[in-house]
Protein backbone atom coordinates (compact mmCIF):
# COMPACT_ATOMS: atom_id res chain seq x y z
CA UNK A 1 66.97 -53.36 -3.25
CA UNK A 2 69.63 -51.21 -5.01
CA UNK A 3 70.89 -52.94 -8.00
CA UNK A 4 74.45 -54.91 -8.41
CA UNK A 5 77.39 -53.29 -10.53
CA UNK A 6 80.48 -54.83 -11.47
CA UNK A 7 83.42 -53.93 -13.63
CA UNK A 8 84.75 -56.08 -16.13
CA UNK A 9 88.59 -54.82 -17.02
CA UNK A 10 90.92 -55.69 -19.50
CA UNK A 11 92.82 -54.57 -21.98
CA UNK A 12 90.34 -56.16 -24.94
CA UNK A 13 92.27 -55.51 -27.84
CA UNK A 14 90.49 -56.74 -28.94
CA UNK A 15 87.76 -58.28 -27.11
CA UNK A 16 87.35 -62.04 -28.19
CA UNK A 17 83.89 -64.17 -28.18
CA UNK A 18 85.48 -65.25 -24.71
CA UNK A 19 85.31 -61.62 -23.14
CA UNK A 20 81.53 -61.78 -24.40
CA UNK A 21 80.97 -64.97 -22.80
CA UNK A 22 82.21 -63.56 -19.53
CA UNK A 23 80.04 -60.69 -19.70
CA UNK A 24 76.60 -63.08 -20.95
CA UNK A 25 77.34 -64.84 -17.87
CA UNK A 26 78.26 -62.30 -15.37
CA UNK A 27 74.87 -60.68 -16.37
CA UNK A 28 73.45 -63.72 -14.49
CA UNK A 29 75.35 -62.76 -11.03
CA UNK A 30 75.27 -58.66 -11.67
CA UNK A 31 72.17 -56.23 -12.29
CA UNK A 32 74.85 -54.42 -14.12
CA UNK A 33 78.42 -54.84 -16.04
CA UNK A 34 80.86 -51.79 -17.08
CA UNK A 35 83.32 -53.12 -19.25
CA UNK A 36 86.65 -50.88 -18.73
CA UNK A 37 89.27 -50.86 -21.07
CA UNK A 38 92.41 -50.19 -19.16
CA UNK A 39 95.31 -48.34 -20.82
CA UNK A 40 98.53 -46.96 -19.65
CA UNK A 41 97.73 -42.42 -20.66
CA UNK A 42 102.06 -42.70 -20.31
CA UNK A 43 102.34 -45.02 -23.41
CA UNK A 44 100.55 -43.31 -26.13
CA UNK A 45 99.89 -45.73 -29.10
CA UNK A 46 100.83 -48.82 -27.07
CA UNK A 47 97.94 -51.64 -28.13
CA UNK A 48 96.71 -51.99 -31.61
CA UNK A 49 93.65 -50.18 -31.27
CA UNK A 50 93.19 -47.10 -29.70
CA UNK A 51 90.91 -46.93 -26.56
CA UNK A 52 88.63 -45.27 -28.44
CA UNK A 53 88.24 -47.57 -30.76
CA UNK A 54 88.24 -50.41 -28.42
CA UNK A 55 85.46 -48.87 -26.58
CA UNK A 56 83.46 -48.34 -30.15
CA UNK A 57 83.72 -51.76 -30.86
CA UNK A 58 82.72 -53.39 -27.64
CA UNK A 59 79.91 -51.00 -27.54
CA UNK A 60 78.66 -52.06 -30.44
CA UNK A 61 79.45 -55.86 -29.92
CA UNK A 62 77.29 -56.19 -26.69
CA UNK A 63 74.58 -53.70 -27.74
CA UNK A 64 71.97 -57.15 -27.17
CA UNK A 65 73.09 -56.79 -23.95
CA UNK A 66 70.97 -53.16 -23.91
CA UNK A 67 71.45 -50.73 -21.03
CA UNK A 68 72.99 -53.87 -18.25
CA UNK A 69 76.07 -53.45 -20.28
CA UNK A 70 78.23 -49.90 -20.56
CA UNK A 71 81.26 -49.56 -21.96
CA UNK A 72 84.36 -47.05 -20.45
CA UNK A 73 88.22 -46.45 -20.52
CA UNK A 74 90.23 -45.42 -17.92
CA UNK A 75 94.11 -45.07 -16.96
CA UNK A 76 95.15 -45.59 -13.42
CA UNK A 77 94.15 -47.96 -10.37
CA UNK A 78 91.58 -50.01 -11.08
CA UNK A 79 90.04 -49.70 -7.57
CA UNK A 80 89.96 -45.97 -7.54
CA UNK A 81 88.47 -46.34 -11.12
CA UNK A 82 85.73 -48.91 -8.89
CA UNK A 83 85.18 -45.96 -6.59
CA UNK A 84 84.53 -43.80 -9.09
CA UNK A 85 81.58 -45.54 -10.57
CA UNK A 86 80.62 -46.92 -7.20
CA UNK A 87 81.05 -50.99 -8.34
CA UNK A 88 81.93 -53.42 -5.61
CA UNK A 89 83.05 -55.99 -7.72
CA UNK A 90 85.59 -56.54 -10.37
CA UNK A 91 85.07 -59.55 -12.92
CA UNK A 92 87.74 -61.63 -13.96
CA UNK A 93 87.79 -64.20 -16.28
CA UNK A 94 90.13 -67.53 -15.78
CA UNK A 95 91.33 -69.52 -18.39
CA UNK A 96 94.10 -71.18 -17.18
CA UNK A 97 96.75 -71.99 -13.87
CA UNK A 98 99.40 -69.43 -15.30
CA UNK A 99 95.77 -66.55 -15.48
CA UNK A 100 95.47 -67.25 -11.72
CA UNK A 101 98.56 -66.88 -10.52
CA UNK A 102 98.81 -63.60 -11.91
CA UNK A 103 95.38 -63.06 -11.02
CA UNK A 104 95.73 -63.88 -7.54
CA UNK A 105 98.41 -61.36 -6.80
CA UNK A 106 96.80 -58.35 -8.80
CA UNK A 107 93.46 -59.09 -6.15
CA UNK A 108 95.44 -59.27 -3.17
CA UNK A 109 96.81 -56.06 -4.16
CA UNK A 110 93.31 -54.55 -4.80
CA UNK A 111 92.48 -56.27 -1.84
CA UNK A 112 95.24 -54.63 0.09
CA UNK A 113 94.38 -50.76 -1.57
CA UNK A 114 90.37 -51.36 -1.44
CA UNK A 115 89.40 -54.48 0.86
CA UNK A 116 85.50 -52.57 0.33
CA UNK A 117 85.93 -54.25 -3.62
CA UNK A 118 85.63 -57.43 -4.06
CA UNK A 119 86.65 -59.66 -6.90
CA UNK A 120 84.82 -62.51 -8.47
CA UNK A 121 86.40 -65.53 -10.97
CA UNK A 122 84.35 -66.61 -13.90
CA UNK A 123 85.97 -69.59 -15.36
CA UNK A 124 86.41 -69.18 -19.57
CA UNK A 125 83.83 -71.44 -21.26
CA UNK A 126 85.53 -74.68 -22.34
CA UNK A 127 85.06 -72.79 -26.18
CA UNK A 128 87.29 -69.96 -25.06
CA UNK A 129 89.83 -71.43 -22.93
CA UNK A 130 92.67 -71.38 -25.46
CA UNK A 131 91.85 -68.28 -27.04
CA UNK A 132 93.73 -64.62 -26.16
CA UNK A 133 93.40 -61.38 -28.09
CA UNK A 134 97.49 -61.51 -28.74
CA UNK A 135 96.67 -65.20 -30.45
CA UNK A 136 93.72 -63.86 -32.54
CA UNK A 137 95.71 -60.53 -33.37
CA UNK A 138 98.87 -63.52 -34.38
CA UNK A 139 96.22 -65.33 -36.26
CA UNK A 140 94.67 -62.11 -38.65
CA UNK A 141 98.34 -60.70 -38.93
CA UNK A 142 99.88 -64.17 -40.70
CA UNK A 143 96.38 -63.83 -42.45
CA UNK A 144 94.21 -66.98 -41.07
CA UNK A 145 90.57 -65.87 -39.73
CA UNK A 146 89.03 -66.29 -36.28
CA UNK A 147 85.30 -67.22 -36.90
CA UNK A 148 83.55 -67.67 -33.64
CA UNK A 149 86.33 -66.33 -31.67
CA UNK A 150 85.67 -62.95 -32.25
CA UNK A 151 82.50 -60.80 -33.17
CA UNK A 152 82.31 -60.40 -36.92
CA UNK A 153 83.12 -57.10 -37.12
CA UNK A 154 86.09 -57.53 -34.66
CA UNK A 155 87.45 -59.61 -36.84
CA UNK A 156 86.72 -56.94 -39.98
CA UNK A 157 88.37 -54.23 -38.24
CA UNK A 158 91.06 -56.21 -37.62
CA UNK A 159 91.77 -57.08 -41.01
CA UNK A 160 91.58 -53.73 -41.52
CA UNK A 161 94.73 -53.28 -39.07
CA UNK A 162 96.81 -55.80 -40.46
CA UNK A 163 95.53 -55.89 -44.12
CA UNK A 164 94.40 -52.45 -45.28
């Protein structure tokens, strides 16, 4: 039996304890997980990490994840990006009503482009629920701390960002 991949997407800047959460769990659906980070190649220097760096860090955040877990960018439709890689599922976390409505429409649109991909809801841990990499980045900025909502040295690099 050929084994499962699915693609996690997001933005993750940066990814949050949440994001890892979906990924520890998705693991128990999915041989495999690529986390993408999406970016637009037409805004150069939009986000507050580069995708670069956002890749580095994830990378190095789920490394106890071993080889089930790989980490990418890409730019462009994120069911062409699917093809690519040859996933058949995209992960997306849930956190809230307002996530799925938004969510809904973005998979009936991948649906629509790629009905061959499907897309499978994982519900935010009642831990995460509230939490959202603009909050956290809010949270560093005004100078607070985000133990347990982001990896350790998420949360180092960010203070690096905001408070070099």
């Amino acid at each position: 039996m050929e084994d499962t991949l699915a693609v996690y997407p997001g933005s993750f800047d940066p990814m949050t304890c949440g994001h890892l959460d979906i990924v520890r769990r998705g693991l128990t659906v999915f041989d495999r997980i690529r986390v993408a980070v999406a970016y637009n190649k037409d805004k150069v220097g939009s986000g507050l990490f580069t995708p670069d760096e956002r890749v580095a860090m994830i990378r190095e955040v789920s490394s106890e994840f071993g080889d089930r877990v790989t980490v990418d960018s890409f730019s462009g439709l994120l069911v062409e990006y699917c093809r690519k890689v040859k996933a058949g599922t995209i992960i997306r976390g849930l956190r809230a009503v307002a996530d799925f409505e938004y969510e809904f429409q973005m998979t009936m649109m991948n649906r629509h482009m790629a009905p061959d991909v499907e897309t499978v809801f994982l519900m935010a841990d009642q831990d995460h629920f509230y939490t959202s990499s603009s909050l956290i980045r809010e949270v560093i900025a005004l100078g607070g701390h985000a133990p347990k909502l982001v990896p350790e040295l998420i949360e180092k690099e960010l203070i690096k960002k905001f408070r070099p």
